[in-house]
Protein backbone atom coordinates (compact mmCIF):
# COMPACT_ATOMS: atom_id res chain seq x y z
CA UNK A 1 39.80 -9.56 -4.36
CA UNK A 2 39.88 -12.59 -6.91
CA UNK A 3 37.59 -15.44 -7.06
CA UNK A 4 40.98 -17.77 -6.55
CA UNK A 5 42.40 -15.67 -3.79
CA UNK A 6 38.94 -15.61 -1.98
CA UNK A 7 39.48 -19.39 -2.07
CA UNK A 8 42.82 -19.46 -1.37
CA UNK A 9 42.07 -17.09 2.17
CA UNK A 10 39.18 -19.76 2.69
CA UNK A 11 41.18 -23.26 1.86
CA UNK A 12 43.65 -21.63 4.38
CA UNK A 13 41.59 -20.64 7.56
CA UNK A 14 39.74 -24.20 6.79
CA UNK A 15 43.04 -25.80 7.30
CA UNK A 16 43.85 -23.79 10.44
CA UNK A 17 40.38 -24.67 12.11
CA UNK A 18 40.25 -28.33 10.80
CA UNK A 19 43.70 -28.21 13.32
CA UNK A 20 42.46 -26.15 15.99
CA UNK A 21 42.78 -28.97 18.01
CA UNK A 22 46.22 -28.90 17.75
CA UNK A 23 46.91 -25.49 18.37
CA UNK A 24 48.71 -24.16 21.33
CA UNK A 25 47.45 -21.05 23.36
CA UNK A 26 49.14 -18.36 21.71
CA UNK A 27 48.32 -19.86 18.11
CA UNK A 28 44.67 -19.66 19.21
CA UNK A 29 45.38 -16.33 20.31
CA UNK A 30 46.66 -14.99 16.99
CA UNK A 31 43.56 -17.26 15.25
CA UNK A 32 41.16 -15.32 17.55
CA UNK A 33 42.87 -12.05 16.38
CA UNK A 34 42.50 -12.73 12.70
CA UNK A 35 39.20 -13.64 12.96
CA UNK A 36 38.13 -10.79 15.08
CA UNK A 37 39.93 -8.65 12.82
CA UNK A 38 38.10 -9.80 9.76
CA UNK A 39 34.55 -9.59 11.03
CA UNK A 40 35.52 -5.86 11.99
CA UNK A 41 36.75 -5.51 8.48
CA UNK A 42 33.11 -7.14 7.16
CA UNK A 43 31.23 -4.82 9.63
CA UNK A 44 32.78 -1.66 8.45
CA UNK A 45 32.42 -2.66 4.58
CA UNK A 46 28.66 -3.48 5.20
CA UNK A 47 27.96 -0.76 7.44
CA UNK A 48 29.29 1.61 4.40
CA UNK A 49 27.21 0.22 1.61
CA UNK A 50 24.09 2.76 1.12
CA UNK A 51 22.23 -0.12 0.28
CA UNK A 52 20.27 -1.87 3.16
CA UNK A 53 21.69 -5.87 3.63
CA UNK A 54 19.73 -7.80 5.50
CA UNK A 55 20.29 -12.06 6.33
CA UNK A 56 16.62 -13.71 7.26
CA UNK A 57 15.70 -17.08 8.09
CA UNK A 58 12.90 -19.26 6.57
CA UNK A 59 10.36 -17.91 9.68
CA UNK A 60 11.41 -14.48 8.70
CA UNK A 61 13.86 -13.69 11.52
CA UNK A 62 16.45 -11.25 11.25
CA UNK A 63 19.72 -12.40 11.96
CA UNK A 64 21.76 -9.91 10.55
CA UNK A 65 21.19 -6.04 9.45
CA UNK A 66 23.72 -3.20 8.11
CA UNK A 67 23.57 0.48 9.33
CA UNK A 68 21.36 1.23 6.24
CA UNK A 69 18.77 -1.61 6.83
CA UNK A 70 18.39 -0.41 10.67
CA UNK A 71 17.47 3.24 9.13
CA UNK A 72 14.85 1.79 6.59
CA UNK A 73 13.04 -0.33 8.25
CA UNK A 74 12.98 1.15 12.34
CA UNK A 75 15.88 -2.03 13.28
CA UNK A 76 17.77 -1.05 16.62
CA UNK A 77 20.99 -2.93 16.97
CA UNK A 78 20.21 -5.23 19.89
CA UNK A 79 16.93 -6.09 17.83
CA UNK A 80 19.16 -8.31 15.48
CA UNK A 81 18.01 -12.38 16.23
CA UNK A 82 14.76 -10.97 17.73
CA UNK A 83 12.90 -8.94 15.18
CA UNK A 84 10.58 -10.76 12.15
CA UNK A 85 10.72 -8.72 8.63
CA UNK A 86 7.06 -9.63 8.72
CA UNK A 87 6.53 -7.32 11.60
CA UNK A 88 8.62 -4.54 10.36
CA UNK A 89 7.07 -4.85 6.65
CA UNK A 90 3.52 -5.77 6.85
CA UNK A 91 2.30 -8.25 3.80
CA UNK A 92 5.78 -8.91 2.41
CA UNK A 93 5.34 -12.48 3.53
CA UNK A 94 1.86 -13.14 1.73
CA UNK A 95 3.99 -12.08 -1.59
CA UNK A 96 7.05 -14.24 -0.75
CA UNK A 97 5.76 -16.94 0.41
CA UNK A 98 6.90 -19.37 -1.97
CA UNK A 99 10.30 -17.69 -2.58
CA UNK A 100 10.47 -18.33 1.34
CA UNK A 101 9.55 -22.55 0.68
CA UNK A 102 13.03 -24.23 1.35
CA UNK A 103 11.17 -26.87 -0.74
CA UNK A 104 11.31 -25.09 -3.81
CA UNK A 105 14.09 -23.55 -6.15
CA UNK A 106 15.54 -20.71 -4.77
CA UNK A 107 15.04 -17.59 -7.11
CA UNK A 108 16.49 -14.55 -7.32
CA UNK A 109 13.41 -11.61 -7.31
CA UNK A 110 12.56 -7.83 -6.82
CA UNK A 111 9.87 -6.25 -5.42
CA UNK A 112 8.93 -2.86 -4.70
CA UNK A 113 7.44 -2.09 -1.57
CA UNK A 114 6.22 0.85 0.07
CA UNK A 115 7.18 1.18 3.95
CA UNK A 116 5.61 3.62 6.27
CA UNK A 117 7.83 2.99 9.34
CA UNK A 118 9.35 5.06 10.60
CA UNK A 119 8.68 7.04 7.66
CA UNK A 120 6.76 6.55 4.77
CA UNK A 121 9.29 5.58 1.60
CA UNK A 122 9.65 3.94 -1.79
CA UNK A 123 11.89 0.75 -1.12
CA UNK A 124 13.40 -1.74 -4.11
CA UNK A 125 13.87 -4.74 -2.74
CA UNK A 126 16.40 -8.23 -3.78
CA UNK A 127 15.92 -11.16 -2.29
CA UNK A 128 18.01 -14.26 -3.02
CA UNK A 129 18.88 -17.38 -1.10
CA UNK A 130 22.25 -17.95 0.52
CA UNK A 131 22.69 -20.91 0.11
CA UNK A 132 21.21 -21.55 -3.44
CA UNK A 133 23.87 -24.30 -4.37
CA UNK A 134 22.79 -26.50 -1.30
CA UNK A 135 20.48 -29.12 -0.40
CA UNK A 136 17.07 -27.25 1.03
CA UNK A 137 16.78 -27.78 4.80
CA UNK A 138 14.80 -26.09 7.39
CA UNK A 139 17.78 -23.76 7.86
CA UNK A 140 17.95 -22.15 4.74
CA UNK A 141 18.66 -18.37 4.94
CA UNK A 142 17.94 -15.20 2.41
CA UNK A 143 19.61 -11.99 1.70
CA UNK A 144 17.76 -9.34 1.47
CA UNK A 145 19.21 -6.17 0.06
CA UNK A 146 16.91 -2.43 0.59
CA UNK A 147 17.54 0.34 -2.24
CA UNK A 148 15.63 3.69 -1.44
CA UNK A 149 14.05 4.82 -4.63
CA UNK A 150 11.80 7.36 -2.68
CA UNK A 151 13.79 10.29 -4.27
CA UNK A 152 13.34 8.69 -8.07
CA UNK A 153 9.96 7.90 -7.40
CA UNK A 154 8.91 11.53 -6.78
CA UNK A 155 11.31 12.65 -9.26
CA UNK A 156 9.29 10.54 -12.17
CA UNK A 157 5.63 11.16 -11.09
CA UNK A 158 6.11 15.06 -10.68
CA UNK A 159 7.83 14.73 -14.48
CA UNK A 160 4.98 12.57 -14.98
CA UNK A 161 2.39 14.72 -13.88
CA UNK A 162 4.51 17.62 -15.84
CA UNK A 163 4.02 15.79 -19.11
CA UNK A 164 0.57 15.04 -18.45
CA UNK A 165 -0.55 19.13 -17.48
CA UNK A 166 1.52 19.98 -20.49
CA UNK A 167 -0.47 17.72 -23.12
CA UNK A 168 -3.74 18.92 -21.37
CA UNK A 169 -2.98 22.32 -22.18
CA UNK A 170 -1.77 21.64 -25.34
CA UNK A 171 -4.91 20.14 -26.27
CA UNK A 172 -7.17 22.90 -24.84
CA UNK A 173 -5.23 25.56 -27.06
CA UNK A 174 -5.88 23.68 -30.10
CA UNK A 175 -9.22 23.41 -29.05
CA UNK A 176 -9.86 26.94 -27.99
CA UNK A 177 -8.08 28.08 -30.86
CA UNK A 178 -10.21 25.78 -33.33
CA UNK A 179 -13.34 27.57 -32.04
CA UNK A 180 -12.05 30.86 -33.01
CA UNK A 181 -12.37 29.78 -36.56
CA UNK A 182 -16.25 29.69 -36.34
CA UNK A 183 -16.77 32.48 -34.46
CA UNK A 184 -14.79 34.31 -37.17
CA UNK A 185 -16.93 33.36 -39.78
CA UNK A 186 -20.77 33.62 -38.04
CA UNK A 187 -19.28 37.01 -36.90
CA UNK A 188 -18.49 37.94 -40.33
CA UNK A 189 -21.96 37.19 -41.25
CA UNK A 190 -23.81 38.75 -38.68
CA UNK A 191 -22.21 41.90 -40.11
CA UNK A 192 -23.71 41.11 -43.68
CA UNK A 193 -26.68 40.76 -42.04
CA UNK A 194 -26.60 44.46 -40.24
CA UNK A 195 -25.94 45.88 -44.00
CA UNK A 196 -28.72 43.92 -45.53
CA UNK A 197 -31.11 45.03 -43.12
CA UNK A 198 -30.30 48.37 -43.57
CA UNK A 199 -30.82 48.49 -47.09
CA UNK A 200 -34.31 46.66 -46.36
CA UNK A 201 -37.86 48.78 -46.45
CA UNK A 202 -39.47 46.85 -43.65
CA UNK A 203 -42.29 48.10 -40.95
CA UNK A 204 -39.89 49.82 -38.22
CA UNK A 205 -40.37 47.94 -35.23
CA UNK A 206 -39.65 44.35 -37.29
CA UNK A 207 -36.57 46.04 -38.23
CA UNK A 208 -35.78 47.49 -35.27
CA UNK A 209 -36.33 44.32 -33.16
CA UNK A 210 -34.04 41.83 -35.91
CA UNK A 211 -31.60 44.72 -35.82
CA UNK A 212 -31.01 44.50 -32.39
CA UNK A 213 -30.84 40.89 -32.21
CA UNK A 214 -28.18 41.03 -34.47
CA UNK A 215 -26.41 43.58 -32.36
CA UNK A 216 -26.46 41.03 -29.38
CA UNK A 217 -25.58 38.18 -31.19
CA UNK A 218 -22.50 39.93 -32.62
CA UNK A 219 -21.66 41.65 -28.63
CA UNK A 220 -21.94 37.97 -27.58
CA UNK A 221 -19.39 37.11 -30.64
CA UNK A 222 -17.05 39.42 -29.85
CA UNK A 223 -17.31 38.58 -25.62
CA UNK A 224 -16.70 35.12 -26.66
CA UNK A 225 -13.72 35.81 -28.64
CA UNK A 226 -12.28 37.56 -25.78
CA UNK A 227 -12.82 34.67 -23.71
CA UNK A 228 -10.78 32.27 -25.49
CA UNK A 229 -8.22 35.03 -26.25
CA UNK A 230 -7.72 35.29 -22.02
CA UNK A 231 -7.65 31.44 -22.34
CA UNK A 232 -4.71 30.80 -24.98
CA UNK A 233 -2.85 33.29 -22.94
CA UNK A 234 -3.34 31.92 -19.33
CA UNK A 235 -2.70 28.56 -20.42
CA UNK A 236 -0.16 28.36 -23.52
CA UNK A 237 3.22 27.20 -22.43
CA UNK A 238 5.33 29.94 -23.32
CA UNK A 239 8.40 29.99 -21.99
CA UNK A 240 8.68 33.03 -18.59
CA UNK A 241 10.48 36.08 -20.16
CA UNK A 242 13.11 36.79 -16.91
CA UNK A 243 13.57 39.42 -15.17
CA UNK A 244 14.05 41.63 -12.20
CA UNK A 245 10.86 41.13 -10.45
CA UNK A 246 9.89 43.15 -7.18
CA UNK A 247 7.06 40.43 -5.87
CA UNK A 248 5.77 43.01 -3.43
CA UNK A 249 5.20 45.34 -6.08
CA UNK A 250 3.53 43.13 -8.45
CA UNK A 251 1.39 41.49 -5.38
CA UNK A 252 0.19 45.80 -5.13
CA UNK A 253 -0.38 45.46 -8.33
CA UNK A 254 -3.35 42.63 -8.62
CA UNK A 255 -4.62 44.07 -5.26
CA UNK A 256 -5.29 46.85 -6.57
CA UNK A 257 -7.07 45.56 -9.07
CA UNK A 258 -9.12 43.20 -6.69
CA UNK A 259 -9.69 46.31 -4.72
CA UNK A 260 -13.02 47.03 -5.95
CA UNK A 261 -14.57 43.37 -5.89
CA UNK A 262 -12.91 43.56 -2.20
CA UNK A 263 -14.76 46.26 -1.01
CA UNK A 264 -18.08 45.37 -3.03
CA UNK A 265 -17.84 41.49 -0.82
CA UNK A 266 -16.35 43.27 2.77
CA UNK A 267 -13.29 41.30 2.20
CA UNK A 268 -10.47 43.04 4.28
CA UNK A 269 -6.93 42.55 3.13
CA UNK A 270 -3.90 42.86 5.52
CA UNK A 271 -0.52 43.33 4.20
CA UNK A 272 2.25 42.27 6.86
CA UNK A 273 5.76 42.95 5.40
CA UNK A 274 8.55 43.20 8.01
CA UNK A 275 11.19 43.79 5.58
CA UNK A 276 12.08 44.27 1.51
CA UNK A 277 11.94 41.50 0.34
CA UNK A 278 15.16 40.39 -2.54
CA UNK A 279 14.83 40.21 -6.30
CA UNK A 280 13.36 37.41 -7.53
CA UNK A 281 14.03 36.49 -11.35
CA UNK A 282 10.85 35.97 -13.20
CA UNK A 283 7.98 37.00 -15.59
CA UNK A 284 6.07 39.70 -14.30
CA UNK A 285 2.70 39.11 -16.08
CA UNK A 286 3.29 35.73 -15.24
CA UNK A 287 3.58 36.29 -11.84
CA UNK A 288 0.54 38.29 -11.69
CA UNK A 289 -1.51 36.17 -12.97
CA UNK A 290 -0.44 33.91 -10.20
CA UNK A 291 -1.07 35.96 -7.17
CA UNK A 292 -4.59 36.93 -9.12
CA UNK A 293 -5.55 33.29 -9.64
CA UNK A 294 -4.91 32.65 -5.99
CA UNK A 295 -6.43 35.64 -4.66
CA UNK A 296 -9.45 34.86 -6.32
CA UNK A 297 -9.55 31.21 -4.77
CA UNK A 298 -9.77 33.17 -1.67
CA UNK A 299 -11.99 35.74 -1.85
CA UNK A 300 -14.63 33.20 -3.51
CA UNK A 301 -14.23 31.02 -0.64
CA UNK A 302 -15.80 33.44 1.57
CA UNK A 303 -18.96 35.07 1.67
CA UNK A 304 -19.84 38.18 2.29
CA UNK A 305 -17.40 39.82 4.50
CA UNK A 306 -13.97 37.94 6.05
CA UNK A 307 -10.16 38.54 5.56
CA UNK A 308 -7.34 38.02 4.00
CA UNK A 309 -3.89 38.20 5.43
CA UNK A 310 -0.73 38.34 3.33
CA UNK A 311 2.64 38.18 5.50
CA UNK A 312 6.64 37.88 3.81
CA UNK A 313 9.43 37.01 4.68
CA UNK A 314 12.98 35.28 3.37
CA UNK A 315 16.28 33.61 3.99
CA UNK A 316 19.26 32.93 2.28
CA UNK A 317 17.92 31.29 -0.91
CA UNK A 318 14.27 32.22 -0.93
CA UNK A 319 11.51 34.37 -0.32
CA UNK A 320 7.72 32.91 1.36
CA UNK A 321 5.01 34.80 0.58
CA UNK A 322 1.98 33.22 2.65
CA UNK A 323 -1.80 34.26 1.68
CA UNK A 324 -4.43 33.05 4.37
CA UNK A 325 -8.29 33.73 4.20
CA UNK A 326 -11.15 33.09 6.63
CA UNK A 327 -13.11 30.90 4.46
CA UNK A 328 -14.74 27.62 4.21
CA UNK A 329 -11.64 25.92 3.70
CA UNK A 330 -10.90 23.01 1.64
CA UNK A 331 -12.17 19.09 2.26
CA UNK A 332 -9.80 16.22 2.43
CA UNK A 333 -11.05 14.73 -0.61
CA UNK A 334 -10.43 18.26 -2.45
CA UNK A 335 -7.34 18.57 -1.45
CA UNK A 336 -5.91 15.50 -3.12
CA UNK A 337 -7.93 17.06 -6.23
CA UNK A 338 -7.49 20.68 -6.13
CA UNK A 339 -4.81 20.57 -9.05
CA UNK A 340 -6.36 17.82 -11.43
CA UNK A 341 -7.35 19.92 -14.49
CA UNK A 342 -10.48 20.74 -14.88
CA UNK A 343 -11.93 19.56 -11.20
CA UNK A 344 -13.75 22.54 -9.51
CA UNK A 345 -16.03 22.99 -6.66
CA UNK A 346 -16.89 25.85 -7.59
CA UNK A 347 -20.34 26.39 -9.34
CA UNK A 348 -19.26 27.60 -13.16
CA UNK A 349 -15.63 27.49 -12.17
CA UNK A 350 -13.54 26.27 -14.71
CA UNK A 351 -11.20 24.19 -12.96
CA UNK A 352 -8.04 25.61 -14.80
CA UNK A 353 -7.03 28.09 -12.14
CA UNK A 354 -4.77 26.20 -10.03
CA UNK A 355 -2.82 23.98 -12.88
CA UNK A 356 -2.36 27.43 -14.22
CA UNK A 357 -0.53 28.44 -11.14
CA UNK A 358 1.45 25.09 -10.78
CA UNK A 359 2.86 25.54 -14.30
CA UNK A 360 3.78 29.11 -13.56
CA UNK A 361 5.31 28.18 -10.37
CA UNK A 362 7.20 25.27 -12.05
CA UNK A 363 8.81 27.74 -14.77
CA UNK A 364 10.09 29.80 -11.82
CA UNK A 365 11.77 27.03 -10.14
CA UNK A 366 8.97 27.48 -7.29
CA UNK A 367 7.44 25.44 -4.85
CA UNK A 368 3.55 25.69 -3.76
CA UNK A 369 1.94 24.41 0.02
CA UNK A 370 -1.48 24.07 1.15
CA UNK A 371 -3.01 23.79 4.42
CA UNK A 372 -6.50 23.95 5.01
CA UNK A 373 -9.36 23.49 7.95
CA UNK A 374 -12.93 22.95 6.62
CA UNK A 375 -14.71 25.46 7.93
CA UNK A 376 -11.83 28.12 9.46
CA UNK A 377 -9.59 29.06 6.27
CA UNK A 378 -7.05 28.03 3.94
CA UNK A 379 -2.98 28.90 4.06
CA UNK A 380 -1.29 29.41 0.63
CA UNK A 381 2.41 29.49 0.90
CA UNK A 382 4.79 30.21 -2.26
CA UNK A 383 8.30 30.16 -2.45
CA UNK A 384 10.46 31.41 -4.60
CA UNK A 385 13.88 31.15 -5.59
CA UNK A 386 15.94 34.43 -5.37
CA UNK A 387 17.72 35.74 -8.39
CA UNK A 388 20.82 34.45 -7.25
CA UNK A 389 19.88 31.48 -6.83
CA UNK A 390 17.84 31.00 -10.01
CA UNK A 391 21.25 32.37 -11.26
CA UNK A 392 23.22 29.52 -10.01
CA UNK A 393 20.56 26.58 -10.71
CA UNK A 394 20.26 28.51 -14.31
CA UNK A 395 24.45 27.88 -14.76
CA UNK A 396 24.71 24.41 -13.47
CA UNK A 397 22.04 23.35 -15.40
């Protein structure tokens, strides 16, 4: 609708109610009509928009919310005239205070707010005056319009937090694989040392004991070097080669070669699978390294003795594979920590393990929970996508 009809439909109902006076019953009758007909036209429009609208007073008093306004912010309909926004959206006042002041110019601004009631969300919120273009009075009224940006919010910090595990183990490859230089080279000189010495005509035992020395420093070498061989692998980003991938299988796999440590600490593992579970698509040494990485995590939580249960299951789209031990459990503080790289509780942990499995999991389309009582035990729970619907989200992408 044009700027000139708008006016047009306005000059025209202005003319009919400057002459309401003059009307006779059924004229009013066909006014009511019209006008009731156009606020039911407004309603529905408003009540479509996704975006919640709201109309506040100077005091903060709601006098008139959309469908999508009563869902953000916990509005019922018959709270409309009654509610405050301060009430419903605790410290937005203290910031909009002056915006508020019917004494001062009315600005247009944006905000964004986080609400917890009736659920906790990412809000972007417009406020504007009405009635800009007029003289400020103690009547002055604001629009306020409510955009969700919950789902973009989490979208950008988990690519955030993507970017920022990706540099870190970018960096530690270049590191690790920096310190592979040296150890090449003092290695390579410890074995000129071995041939030296035995070309040298010294007392026995002095040989004997430099000889050996030699040999340790060179074992040590080489166990270092196999260290930071382990470490490129676990945490270089290479791409998961796919394919058919029987988790169950794989999961017998690392448990079997856990099965030793197991028995050595009286850990007892249960294995509840009610059913096959479907093919998921994925790297199998990837996916090894997962379950291993967790299963660790568990069986160091624990002393001696305690259990482990592992139960499946699936549904249309994906398959759950939940691993729960009997251990210490993890603190609250921990648990908002547990995947910052690097951050261990653990005495000569690294602090790599879990990032390791996020990254994996993240590849595989996955998705990781925790849940955790200090002192009774920790719940892993993985899902993954099923291989047709990797398949699909493969396609469409």
């Amino acid at each position: 609708m044009s700027a000139h009809t708008t006016r047009r439909r306005q000059s025209s109902l202005d003319r009919i109610l400057g002459r309401v006076d003059d009307l006779d019953q059924a004229s009013l009758a066909i006014l009511v009509q019209r006008l009731a007909a156009e606020r039911h036209l407004l309603e529905t429009l408003f009540n479509t928009i996704q975006e919640g609208i709201l109309v506040i007073n100077a005091d903060g008093l709601i006098e008139y919310s959309n469908r999508a306004a009563n869902h953000l912010v916990g509005l019922n309909e018959n709270d409309t005239g009654k509610a405050v926004i301060w009430k419903l959206i605790p410290g937005l006042a203290r910031t909009l205070s002056h915006t508020l002041d019917v004494e001062t110019p009315a600005p247009n601004i944006a905000r964004e707010i986080e609400i917890t009631y009736p659920e906790p969300r990412h809000v972007r919120l417009h406020l504007s005056r009405l009635d800009a273009d007029a003289t400020p009075s103690a009547s002055a009224r604001h629009l306020v319009i409510l955009l969700d940006i919950t789902a973009d919010k989490i979208s950008t910090e988990n690519l955030v937090e993507s970017e920022r595990i990706n540099s870190i183990f970018t960096l530690a490859a270049s590191v690790a694989h920096e310190l592979g230089n040296p150890l090449n080279s003092i290695h390579i000189h410890l074995q000129l040392i071995q041939r030296h010495l035995s070309k040298l005509c010294a007392p026995a035992p002095a040989l004997a004991r430099v000889a050996d020395s030699v040999r340790i420093c060179t074992e040590e070498i080489t166990r270092l070097d196999g260290i930071i061989h382990h470490f490129l692998e676990a945490i270089r980003p290479s791409p998961p080669q796919l394919q058919d991938v029987h988790l169950l299988a794989t999961l017998a796999e690392v448990l079997t070669l856990l099965k030793t440590q197991c028995e050595d600490l009286g850990i007892r593992v249960t294995l509840n699978t009610p059913q096959e579970l479907p093919l998921v698509s994925g790297d199998k040494n990837q996916l090894k390294q997962l379950f291993f990485n967790i299963l660790k995590n568990a069986m160091e939580a624990m002393d001696r003795g305690g259990r482990i249960d592992i139960a499946t299951e699936s549904d249309d789209d994906h398959v759950h594979i939940h691993i729960r031990d009997t251990g210490a459990g993890i603190e609250r503080d921990a648990m908002t920590r547990m995947f910052d790289p690097y951050y261990t509780t653990k005495k000569g942990g690294h602090g790599l393990g879990m990032m390791v499995v996020m990254r994996i999991l993240r590849a595989h389309g996955g998705e990781l929970g925790v849940e955790s009582i200090p002192g009774h035990g920790t719940t892993v729970t993985i899902h993954f996508p099923q291989k047709h619907r990797r398949i699909r989200m493969l396609s469409s992408a």
